[in-house]
Protein backbone atom coordinates (compact mmCIF):
# COMPACT_ATOMS: atom_id res chain seq x y z
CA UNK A 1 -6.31 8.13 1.98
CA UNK A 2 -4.99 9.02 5.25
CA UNK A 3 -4.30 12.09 5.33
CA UNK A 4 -2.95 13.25 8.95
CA UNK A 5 -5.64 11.20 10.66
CA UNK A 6 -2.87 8.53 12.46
CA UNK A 7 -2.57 4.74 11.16
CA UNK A 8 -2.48 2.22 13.96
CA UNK A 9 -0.23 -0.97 12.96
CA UNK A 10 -2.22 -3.62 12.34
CA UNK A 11 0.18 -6.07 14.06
CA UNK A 12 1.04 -4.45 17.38
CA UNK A 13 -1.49 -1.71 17.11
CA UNK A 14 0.10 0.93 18.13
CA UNK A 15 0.32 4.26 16.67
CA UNK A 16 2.51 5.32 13.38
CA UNK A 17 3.43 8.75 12.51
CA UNK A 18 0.96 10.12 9.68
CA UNK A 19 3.30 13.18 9.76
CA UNK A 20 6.07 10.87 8.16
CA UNK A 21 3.97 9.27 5.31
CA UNK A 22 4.08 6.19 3.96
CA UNK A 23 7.28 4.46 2.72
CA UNK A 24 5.72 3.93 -0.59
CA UNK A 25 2.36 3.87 -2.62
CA UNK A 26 0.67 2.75 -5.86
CA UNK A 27 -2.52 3.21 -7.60
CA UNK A 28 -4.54 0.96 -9.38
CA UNK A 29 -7.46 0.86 -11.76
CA UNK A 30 -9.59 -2.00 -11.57
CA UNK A 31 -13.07 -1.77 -13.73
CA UNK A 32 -13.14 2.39 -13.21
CA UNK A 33 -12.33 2.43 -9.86
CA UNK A 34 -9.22 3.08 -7.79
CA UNK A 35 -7.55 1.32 -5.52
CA UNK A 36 -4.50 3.22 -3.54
CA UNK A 37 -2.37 0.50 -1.63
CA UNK A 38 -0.16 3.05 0.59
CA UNK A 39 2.51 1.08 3.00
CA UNK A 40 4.07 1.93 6.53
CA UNK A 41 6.19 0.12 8.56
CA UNK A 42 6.19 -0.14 12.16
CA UNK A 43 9.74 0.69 13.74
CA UNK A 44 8.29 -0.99 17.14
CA UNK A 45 7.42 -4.54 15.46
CA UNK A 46 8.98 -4.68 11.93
CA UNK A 47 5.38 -5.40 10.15
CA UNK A 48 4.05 -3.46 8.09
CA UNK A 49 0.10 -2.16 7.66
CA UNK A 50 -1.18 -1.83 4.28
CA UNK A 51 -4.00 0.73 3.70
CA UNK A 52 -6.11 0.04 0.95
CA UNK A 53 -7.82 2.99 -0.15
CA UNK A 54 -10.98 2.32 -2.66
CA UNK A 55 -11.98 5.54 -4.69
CA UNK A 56 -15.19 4.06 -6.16
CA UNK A 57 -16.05 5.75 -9.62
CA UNK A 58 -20.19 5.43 -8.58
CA UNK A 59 -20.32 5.21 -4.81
CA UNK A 60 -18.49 5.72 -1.23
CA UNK A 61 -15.38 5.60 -1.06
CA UNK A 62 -13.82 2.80 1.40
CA UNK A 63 -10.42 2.30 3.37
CA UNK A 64 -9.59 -1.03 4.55
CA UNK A 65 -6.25 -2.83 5.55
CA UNK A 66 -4.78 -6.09 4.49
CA UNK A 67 -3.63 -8.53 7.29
CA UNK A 68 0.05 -7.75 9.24
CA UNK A 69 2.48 -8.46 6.33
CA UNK A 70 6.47 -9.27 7.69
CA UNK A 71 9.25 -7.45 7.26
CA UNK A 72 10.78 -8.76 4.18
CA UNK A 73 7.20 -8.84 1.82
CA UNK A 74 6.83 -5.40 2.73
CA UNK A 75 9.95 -4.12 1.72
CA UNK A 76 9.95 -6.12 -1.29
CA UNK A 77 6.45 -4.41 -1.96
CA UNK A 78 8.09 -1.03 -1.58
CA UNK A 79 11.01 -1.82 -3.66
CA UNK A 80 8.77 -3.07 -6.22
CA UNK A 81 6.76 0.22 -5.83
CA UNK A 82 9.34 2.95 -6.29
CA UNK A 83 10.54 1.41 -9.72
CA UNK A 84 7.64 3.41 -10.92
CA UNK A 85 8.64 6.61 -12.03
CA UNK A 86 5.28 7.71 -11.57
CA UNK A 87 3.16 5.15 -8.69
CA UNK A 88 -0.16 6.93 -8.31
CA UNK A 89 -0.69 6.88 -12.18
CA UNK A 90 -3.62 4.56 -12.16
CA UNK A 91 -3.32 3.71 -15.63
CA UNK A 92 0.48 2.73 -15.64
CA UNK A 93 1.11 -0.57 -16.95
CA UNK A 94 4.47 -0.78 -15.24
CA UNK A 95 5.61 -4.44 -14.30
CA UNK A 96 5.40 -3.03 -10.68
CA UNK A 97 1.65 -1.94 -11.27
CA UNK A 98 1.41 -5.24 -12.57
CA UNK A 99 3.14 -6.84 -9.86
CA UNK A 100 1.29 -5.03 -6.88
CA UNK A 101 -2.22 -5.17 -8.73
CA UNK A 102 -3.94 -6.73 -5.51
CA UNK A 103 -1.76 -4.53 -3.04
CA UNK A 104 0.61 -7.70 -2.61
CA UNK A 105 3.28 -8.94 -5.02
CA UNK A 106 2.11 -12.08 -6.99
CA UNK A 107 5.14 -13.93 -6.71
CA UNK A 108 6.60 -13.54 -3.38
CA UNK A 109 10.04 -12.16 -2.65
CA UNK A 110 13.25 -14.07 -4.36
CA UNK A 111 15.28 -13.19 -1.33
């Protein structure tokens, strides 16, 4: 995870406050590992960066980011993330857990 190192947005790149945190995150077991989808928005441009954090359970672990997702996909992402009562419980079965398996919603927002 991040940490305080800073996250650059992967739309305008420019720099986002680590100090602030994310606006939500969720873990995510997939086959023993865990996947950590953590999501800022950018006040500048409105996107927001997705860090996907991959704690292997044999190997290095790996951050990566998904592509610039708008406005309105990432707050439904974080909406769909703070219904958990408890997001970074990799083993939750949650329909948001469910819903934000691959970091993105399956179904995209209704509004």
């Amino acid at each position: 995870m991040s940490g305080s190192e800073p996250i650059t947005c992967v739309q305008c790149k420019r720099e986002l406050p680590a100090d602030d945190g994310p606006q939500a995150g969720i873990s995510i077991s997939v086959m023993g590992d865990e996947y950590i989808y953590s999501y800022w928005r950018c006040d500048a441009c409105g996107f927001y960066t997705v860090e996907s954090y991959l704690d292997r359970f044999m190997g290095d672990s790996e951050v990566t980011f998904l592509p610039p997702i708008p406005q309105a996909v990432g707050e439904h992402c974080v909406a769909l993330a703070r219904q958990c009562p408890t997001p970074y419980d990799k083993t939750c079965e949650c329909p948001a857990h469910r819903a934000l398996y691959y970091g993105l919603p399956r179904e995209p927002d209704p509004g």
